[in-house]
PDB file of N, CA and C in Angstrom:
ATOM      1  N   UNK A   1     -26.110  -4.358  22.148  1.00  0.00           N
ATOM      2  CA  UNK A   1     -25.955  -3.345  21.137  1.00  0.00           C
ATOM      3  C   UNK A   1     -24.549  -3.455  20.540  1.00  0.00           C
ATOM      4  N   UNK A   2     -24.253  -3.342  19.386  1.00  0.00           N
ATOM      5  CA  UNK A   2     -23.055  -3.559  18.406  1.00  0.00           C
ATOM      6  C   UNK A   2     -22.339  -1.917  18.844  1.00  0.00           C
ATOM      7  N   UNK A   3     -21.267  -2.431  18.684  1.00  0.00           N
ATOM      8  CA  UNK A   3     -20.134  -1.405  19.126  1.00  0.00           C
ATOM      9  C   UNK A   3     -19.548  -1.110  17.663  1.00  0.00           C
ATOM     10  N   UNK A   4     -19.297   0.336  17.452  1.00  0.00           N
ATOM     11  CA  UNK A   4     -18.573   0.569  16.253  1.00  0.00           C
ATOM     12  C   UNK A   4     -17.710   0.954  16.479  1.00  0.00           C
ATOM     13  N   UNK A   5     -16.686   0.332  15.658  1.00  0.00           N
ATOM     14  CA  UNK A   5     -15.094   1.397  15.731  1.00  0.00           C
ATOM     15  C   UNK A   5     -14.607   2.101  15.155  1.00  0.00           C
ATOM     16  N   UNK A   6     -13.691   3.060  14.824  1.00  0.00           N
ATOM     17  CA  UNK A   6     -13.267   3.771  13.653  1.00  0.00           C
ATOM     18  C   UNK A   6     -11.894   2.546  13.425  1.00  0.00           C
ATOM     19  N   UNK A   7     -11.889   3.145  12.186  1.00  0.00           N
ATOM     20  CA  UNK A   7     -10.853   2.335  11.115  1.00  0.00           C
ATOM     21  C   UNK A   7      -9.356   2.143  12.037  1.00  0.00           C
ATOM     22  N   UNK A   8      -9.355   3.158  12.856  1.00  0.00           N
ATOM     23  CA  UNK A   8      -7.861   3.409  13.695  1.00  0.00           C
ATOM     24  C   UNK A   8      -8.023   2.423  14.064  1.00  0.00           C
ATOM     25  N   UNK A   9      -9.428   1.918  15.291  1.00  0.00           N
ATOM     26  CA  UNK A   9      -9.362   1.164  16.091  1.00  0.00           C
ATOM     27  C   UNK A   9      -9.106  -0.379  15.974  1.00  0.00           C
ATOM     28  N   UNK A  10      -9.490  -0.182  14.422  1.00  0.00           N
ATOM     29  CA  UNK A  10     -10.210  -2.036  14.124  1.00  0.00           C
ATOM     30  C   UNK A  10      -8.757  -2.282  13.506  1.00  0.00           C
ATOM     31  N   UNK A  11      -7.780  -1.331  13.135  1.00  0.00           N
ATOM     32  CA  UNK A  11      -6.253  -1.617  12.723  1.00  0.00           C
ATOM     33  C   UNK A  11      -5.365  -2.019  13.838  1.00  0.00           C
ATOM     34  N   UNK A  12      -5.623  -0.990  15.147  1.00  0.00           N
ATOM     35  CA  UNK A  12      -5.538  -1.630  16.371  1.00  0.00           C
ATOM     36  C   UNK A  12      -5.577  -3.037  16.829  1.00  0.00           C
ATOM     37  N   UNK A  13      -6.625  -3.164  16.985  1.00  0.00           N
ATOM     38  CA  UNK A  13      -6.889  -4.608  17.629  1.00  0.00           C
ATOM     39  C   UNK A  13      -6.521  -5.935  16.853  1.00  0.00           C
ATOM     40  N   UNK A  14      -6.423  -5.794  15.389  1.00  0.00           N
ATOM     41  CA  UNK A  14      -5.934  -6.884  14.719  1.00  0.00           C
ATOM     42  C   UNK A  14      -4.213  -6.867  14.737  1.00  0.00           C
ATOM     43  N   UNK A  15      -3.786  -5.155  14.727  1.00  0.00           N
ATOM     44  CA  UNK A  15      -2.462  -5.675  15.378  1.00  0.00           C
ATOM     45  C   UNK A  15      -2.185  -6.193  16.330  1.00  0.00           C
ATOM     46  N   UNK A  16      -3.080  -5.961  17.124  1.00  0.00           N
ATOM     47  CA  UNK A  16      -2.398  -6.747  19.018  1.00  0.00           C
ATOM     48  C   UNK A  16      -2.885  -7.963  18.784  1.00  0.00           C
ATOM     49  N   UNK A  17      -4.064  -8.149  18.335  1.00  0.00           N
ATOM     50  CA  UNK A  17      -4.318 -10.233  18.438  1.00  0.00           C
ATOM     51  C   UNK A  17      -3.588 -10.910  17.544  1.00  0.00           C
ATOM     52  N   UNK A  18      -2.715  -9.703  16.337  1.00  0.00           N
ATOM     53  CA  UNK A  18      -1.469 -10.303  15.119  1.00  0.00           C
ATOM     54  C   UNK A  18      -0.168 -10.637  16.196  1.00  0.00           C
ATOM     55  N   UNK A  19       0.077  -9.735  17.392  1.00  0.00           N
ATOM     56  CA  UNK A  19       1.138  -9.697  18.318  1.00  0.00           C
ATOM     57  C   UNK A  19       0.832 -10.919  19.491  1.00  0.00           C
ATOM     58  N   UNK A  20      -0.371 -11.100  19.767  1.00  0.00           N
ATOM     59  CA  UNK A  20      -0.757 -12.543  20.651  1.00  0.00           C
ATOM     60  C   UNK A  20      -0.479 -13.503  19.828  1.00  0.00           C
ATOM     61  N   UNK A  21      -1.042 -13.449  18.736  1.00  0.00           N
ATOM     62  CA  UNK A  21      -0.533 -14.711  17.903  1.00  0.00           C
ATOM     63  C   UNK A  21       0.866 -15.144  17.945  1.00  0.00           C
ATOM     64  N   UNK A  22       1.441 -13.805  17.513  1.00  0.00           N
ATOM     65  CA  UNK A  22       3.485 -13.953  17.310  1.00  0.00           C
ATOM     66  C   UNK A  22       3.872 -14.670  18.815  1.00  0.00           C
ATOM     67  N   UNK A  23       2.743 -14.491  19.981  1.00  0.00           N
ATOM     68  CA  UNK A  23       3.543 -15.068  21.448  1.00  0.00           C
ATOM     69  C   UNK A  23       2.790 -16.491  21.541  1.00  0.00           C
ATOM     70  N   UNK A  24       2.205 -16.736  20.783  1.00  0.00           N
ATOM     71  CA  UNK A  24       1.766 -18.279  20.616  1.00  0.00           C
ATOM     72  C   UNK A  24       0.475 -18.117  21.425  1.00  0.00           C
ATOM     73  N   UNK A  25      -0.552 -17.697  21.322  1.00  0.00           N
ATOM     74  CA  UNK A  25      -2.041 -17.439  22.144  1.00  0.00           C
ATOM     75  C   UNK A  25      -2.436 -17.829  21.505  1.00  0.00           C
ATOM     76  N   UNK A  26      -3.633 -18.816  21.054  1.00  0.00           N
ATOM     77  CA  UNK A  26      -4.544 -19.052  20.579  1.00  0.00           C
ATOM     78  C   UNK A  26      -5.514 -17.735  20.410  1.00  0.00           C
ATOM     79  N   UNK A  27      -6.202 -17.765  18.694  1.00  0.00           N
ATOM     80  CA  UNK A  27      -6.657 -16.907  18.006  1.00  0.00           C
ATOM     81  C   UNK A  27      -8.095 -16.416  19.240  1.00  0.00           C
ATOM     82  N   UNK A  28      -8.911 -17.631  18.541  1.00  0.00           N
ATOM     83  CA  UNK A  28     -10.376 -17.107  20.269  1.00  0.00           C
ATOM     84  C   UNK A  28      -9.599 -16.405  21.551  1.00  0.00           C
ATOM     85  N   UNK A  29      -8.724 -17.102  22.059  1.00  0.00           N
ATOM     86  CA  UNK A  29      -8.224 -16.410  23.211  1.00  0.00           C
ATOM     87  C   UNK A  29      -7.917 -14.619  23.399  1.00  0.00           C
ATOM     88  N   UNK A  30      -7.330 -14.597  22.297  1.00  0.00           N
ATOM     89  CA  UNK A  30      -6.874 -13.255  21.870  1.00  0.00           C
ATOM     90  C   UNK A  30      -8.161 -12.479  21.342  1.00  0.00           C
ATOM     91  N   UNK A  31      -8.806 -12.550  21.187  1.00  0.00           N
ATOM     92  CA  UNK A  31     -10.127 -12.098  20.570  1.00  0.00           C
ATOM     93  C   UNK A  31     -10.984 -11.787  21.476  1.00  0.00           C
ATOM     94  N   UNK A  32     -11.052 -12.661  22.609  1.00  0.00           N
ATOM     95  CA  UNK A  32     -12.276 -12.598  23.553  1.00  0.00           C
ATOM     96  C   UNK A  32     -11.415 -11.613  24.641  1.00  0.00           C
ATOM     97  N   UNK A  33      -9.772 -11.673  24.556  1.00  0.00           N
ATOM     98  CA  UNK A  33      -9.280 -10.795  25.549  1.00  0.00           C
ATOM     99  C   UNK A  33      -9.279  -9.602  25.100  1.00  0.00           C
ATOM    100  N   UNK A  34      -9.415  -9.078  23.466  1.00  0.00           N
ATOM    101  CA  UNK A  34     -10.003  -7.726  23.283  1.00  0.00           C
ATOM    102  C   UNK A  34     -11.486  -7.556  22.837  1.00  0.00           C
ATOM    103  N   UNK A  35     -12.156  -8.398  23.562  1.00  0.00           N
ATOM    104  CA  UNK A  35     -13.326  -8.558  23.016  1.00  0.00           C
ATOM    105  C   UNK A  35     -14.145  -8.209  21.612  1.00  0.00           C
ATOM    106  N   UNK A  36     -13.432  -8.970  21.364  1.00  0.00           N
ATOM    107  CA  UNK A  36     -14.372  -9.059  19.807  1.00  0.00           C
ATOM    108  C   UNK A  36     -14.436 -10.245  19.193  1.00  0.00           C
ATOM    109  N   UNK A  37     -15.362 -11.205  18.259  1.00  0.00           N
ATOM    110  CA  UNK A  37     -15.414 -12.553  17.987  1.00  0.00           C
ATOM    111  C   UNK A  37     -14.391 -12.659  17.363  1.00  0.00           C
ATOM    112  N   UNK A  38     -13.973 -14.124  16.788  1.00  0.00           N
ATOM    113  CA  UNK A  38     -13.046 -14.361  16.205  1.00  0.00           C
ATOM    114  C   UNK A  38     -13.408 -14.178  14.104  1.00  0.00           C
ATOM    115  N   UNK A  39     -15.109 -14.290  14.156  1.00  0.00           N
ATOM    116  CA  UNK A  39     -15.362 -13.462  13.056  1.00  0.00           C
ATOM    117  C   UNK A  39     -15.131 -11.999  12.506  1.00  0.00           C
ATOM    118  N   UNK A  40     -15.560 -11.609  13.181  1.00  0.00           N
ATOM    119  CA  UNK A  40     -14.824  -9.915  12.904  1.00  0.00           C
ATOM    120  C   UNK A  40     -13.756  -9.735  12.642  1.00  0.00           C
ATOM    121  N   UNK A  41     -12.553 -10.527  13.898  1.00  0.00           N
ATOM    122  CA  UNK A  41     -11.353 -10.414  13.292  1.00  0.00           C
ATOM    123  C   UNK A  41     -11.200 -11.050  11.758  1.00  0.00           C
ATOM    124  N   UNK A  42     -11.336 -12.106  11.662  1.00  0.00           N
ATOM    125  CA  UNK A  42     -11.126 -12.886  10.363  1.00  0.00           C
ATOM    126  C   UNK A  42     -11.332 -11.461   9.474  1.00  0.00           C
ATOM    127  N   UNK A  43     -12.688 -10.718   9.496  1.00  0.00           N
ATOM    128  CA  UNK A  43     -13.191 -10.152   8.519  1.00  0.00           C
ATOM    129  C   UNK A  43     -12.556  -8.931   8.186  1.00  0.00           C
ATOM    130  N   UNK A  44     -12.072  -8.260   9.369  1.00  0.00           N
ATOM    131  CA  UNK A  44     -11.311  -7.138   9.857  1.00  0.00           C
ATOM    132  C   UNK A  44      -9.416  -7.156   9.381  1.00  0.00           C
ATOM    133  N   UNK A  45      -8.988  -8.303   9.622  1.00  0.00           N
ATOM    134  CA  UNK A  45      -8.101  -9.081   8.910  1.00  0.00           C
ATOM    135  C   UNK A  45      -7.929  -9.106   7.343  1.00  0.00           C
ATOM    136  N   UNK A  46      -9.022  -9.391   6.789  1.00  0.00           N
ATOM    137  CA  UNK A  46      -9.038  -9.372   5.555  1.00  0.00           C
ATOM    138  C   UNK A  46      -8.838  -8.226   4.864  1.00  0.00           C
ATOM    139  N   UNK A  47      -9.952  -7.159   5.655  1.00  0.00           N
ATOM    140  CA  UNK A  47     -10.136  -5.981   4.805  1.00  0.00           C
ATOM    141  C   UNK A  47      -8.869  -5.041   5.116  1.00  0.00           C
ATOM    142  N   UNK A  48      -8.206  -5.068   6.151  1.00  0.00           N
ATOM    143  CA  UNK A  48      -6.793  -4.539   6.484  1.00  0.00           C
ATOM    144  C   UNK A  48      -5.543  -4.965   5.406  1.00  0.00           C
ATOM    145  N   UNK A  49      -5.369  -6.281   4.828  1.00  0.00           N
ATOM    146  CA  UNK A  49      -4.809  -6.905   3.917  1.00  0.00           C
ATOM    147  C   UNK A  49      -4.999  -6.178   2.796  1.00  0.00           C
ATOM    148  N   UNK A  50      -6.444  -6.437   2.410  1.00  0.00           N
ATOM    149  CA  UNK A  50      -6.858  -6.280   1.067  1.00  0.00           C
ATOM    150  C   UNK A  50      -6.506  -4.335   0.805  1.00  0.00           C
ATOM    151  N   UNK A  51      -6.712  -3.292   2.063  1.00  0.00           N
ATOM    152  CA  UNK A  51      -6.016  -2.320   1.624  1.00  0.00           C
ATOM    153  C   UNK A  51      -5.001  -2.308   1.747  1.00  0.00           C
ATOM    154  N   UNK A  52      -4.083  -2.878   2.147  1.00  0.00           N
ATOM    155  CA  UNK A  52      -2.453  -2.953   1.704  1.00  0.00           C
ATOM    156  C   UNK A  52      -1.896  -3.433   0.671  1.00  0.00           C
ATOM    157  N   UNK A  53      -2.428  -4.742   0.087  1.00  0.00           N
ATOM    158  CA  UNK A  53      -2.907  -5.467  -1.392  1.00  0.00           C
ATOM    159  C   UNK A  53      -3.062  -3.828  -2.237  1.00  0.00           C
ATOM    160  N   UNK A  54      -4.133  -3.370  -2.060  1.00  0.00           N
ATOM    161  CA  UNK A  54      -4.180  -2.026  -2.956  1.00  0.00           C
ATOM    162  C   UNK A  54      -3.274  -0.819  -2.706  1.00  0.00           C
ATOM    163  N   UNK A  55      -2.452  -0.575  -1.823  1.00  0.00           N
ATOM    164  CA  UNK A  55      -1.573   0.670  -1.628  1.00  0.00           C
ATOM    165  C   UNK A  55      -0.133  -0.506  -1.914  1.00  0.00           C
ATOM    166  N   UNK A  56       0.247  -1.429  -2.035  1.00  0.00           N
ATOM    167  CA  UNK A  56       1.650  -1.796  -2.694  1.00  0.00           C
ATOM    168  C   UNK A  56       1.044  -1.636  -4.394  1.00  0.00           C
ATOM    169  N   UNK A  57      -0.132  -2.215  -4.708  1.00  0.00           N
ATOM    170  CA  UNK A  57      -0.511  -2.292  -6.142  1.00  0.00           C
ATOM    171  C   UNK A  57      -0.162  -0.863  -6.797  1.00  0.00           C
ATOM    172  N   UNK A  58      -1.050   0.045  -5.802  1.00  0.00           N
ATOM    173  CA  UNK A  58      -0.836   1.031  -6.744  1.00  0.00           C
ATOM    174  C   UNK A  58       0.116   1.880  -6.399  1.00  0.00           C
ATOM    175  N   UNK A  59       1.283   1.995  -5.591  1.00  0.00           N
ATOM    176  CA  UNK A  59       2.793   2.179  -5.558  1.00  0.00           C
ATOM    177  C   UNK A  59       3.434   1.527  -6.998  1.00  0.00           C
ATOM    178  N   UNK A  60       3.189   0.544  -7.255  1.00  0.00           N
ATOM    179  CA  UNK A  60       3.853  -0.791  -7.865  1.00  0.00           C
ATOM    180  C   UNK A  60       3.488  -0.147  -9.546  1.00  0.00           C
ATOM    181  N   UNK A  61       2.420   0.702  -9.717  1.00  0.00           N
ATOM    182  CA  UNK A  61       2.027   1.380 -11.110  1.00  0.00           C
ATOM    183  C   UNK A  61       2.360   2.530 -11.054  1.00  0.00           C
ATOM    184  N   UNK A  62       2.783   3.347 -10.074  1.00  0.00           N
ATOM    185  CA  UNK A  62       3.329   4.328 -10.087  1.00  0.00           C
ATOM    186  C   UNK A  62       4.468   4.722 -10.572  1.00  0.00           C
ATOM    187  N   UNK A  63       5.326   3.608  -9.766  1.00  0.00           N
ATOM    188  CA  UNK A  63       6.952   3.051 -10.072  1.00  0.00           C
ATOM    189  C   UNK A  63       7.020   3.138 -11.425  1.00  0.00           C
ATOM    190  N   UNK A  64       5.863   2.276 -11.821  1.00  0.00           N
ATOM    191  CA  UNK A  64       6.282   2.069 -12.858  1.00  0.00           C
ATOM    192  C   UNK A  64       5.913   3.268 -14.633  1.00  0.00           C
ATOM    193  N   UNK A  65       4.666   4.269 -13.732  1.00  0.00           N
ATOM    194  CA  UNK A  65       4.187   5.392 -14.425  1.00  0.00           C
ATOM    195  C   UNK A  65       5.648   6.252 -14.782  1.00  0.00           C
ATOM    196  N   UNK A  66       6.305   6.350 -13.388  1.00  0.00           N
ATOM    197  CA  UNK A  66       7.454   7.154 -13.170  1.00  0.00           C
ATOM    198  C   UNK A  66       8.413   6.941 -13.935  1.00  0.00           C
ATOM    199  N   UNK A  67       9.239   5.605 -14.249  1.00  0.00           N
ATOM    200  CA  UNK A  67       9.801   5.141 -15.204  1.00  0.00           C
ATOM    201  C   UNK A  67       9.841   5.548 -16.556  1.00  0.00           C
ATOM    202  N   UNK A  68       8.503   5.071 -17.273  1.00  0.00           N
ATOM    203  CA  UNK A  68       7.669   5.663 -18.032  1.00  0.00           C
ATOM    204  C   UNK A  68       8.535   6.876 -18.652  1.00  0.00           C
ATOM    205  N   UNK A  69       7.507   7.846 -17.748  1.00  0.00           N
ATOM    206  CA  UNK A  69       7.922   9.141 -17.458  1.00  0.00           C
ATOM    207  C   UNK A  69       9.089   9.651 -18.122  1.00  0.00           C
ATOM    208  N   UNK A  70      10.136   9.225 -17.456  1.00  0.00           N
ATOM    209  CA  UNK A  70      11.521   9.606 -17.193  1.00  0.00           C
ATOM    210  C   UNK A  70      11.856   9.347 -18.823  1.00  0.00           C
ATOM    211  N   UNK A  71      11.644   8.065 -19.352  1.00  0.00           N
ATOM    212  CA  UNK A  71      12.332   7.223 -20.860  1.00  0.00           C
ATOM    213  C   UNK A  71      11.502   8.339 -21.528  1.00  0.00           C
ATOM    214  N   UNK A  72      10.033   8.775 -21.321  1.00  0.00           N
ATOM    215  CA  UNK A  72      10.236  10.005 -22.596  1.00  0.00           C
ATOM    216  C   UNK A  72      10.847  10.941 -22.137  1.00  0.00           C
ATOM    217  N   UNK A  73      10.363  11.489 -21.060  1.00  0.00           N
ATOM    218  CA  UNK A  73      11.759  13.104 -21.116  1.00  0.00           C
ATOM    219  C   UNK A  73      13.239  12.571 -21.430  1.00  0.00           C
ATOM    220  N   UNK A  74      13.844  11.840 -20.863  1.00  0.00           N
ATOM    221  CA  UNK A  74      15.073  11.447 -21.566  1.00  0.00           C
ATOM    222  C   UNK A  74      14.598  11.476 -23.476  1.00  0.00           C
ATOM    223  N   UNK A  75      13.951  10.950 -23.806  1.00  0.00           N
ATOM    224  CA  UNK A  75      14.070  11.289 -25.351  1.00  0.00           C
ATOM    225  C   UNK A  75      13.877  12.272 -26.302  1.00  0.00           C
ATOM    226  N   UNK A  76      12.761  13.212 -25.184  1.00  0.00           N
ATOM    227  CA  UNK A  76      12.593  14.621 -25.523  1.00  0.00           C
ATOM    228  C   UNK A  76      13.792  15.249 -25.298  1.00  0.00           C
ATOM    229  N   UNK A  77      14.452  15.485 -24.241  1.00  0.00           N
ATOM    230  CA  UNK A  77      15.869  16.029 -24.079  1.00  0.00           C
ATOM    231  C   UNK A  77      16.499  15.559 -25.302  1.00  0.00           C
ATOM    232  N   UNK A  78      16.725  14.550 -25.861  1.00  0.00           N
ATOM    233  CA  UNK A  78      18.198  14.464 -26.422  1.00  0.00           C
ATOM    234  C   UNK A  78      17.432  14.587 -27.904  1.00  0.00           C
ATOM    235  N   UNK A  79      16.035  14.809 -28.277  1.00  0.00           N
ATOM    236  CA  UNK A  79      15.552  15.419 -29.579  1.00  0.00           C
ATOM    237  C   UNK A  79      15.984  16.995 -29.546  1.00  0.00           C
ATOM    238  N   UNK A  80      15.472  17.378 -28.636  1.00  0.00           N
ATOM    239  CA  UNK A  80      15.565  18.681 -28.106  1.00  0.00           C
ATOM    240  C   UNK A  80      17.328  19.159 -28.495  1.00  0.00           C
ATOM    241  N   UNK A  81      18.311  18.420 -27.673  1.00  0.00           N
ATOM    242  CA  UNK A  81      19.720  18.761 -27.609  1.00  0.00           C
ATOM    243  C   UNK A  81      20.045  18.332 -29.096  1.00  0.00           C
ATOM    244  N   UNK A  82      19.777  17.495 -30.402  1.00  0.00           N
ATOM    245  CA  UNK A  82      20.230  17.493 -31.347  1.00  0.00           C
ATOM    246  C   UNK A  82      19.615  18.579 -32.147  1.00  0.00           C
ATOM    247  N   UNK A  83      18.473  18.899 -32.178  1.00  0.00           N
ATOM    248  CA  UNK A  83      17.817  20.080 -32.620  1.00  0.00           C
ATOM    249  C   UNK A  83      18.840  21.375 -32.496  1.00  0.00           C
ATOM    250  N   UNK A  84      18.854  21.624 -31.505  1.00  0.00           N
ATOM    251  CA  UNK A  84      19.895  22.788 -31.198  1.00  0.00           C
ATOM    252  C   UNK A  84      21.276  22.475 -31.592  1.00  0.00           C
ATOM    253  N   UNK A  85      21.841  21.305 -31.783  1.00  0.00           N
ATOM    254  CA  UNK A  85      22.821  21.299 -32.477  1.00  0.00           C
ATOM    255  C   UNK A  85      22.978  21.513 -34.176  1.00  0.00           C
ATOM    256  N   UNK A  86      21.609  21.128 -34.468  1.00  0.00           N
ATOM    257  CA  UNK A  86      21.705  21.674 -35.863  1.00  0.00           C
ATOM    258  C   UNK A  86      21.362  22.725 -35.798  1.00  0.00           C
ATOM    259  N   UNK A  87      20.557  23.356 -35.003  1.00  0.00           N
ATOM    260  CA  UNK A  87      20.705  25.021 -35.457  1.00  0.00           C
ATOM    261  C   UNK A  87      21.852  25.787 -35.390  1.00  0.00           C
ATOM    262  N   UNK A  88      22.544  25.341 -34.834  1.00  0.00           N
ATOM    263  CA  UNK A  88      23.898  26.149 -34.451  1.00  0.00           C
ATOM    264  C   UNK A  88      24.727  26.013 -35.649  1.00  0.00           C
ATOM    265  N   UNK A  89      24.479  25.374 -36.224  1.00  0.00           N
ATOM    266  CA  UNK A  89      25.534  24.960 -37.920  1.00  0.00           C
ATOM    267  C   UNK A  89      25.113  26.220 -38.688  1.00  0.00           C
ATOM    268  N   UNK A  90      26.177  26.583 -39.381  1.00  0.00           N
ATOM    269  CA  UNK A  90      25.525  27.779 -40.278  1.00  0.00           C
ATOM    270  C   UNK A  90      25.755  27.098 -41.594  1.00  0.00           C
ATOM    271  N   UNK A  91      24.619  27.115 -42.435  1.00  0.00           N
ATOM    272  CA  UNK A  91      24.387  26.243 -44.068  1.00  0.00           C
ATOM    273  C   UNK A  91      24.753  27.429 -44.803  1.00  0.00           C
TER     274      UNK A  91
END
Protein backbone atom coordinates (compact mmCIF):
# COMPACT_ATOMS: atom_id res chain seq x y z
CA UNK A 1 0.00 0.00 0.00
CA UNK A 2 1.43 3.58 -1.03
CA UNK A 3 2.22 5.78 1.84
CA UNK A 4 1.22 9.46 1.65
CA UNK A 5 2.95 12.33 3.01
CA UNK A 6 2.08 15.80 3.71
CA UNK A 7 4.04 18.46 1.88
CA UNK A 8 6.10 19.04 5.37
CA UNK A 9 7.19 15.61 5.08
CA UNK A 10 8.20 15.15 1.39
CA UNK A 11 10.30 18.75 2.05
CA UNK A 12 11.79 16.75 4.81
CA UNK A 13 13.17 13.89 3.32
CA UNK A 14 14.57 15.56 0.19
CA UNK A 15 16.36 17.78 2.61
CA UNK A 16 18.09 14.96 4.46
CA UNK A 17 18.92 12.78 1.18
CA UNK A 18 20.06 16.78 -0.18
CA UNK A 19 22.33 16.51 3.31
CA UNK A 20 23.53 12.65 2.46
CA UNK A 21 24.40 13.79 -0.74
CA UNK A 22 26.53 17.02 0.72
CA UNK A 23 28.42 13.84 2.89
CA UNK A 24 29.10 12.03 -0.34
CA UNK A 25 26.30 8.93 -0.06
CA UNK A 26 25.22 7.78 -3.03
CA UNK A 27 21.63 9.00 -4.16
CA UNK A 28 19.78 5.06 -4.01
CA UNK A 29 21.60 4.71 -0.79
CA UNK A 30 20.08 7.69 0.75
CA UNK A 31 16.69 6.96 -0.53
CA UNK A 32 16.33 3.41 0.48
CA UNK A 33 17.75 4.66 4.03
CA UNK A 34 14.59 6.92 4.17
CA UNK A 35 12.76 4.68 2.32
CA UNK A 36 11.51 5.98 -0.58
CA UNK A 37 12.63 5.19 -4.42
CA UNK A 38 15.00 7.17 -5.98
CA UNK A 39 11.95 8.18 -8.38
CA UNK A 40 9.92 10.00 -6.05
CA UNK A 41 12.77 11.73 -4.90
CA UNK A 42 13.79 12.88 -8.42
CA UNK A 43 10.04 13.88 -8.66
CA UNK A 44 9.70 15.34 -5.18
CA UNK A 45 12.97 17.24 -5.97
CA UNK A 46 11.61 18.79 -8.79
CA UNK A 47 8.39 19.92 -7.53
CA UNK A 48 10.20 21.46 -4.30
CA UNK A 49 12.47 23.52 -6.90
CA UNK A 50 9.87 24.38 -9.17
CA UNK A 51 7.96 26.08 -5.98
CA UNK A 52 10.89 28.03 -5.11
CA UNK A 53 11.42 28.84 -9.00
CA UNK A 54 7.82 30.43 -8.33
CA UNK A 55 8.19 32.23 -4.80
CA UNK A 56 11.79 34.02 -6.00
CA UNK A 57 9.70 34.78 -9.44
CA UNK A 58 7.09 36.27 -7.85
CA UNK A 59 9.17 38.21 -5.06
CA UNK A 60 11.27 39.27 -8.17
CA UNK A 61 7.68 41.14 -9.66
CA UNK A 62 6.90 42.42 -6.63
CA UNK A 63 10.27 44.20 -6.19
CA UNK A 64 9.72 45.27 -8.97
CA UNK A 65 5.62 46.29 -8.66
CA UNK A 66 7.06 48.19 -5.55
CA UNK A 67 9.49 50.26 -7.43
CA UNK A 68 6.90 51.02 -9.78
CA UNK A 69 4.91 52.14 -7.09
CA UNK A 70 7.18 54.42 -5.37
CA UNK A 71 8.35 56.46 -9.14
CA UNK A 72 4.57 57.39 -9.29
CA UNK A 73 3.96 58.56 -5.77
CA UNK A 74 7.25 60.31 -6.00
CA UNK A 75 5.65 62.16 -9.06
CA UNK A 76 2.35 62.63 -7.57
CA UNK A 77 4.08 64.28 -4.55
CA UNK A 78 6.11 66.71 -6.36
CA UNK A 79 2.79 67.53 -8.85
CA UNK A 80 1.02 67.82 -5.75
CA UNK A 81 3.99 70.14 -3.93
CA UNK A 82 4.19 72.48 -7.14
CA UNK A 83 0.45 72.82 -7.20
CA UNK A 84 0.47 74.23 -3.78
CA UNK A 85 3.15 76.35 -4.61
CA UNK A 86 1.22 78.07 -7.09
CA UNK A 87 -1.60 78.47 -5.03
CA UNK A 88 0.14 80.24 -2.52
CA UNK A 89 1.14 83.14 -5.11
CA UNK A 90 -1.37 85.82 -4.95
CA UNK A 91 -2.16 87.05 -8.93
Amino acid sequence: MAKRRTAAQIQAVVAAVERDRAKGLAVADSCRRHGITEQSYYRWRRHTTADADDATRRARELTSEVERLKQLLAEVMLDNQMLREVAKKKW
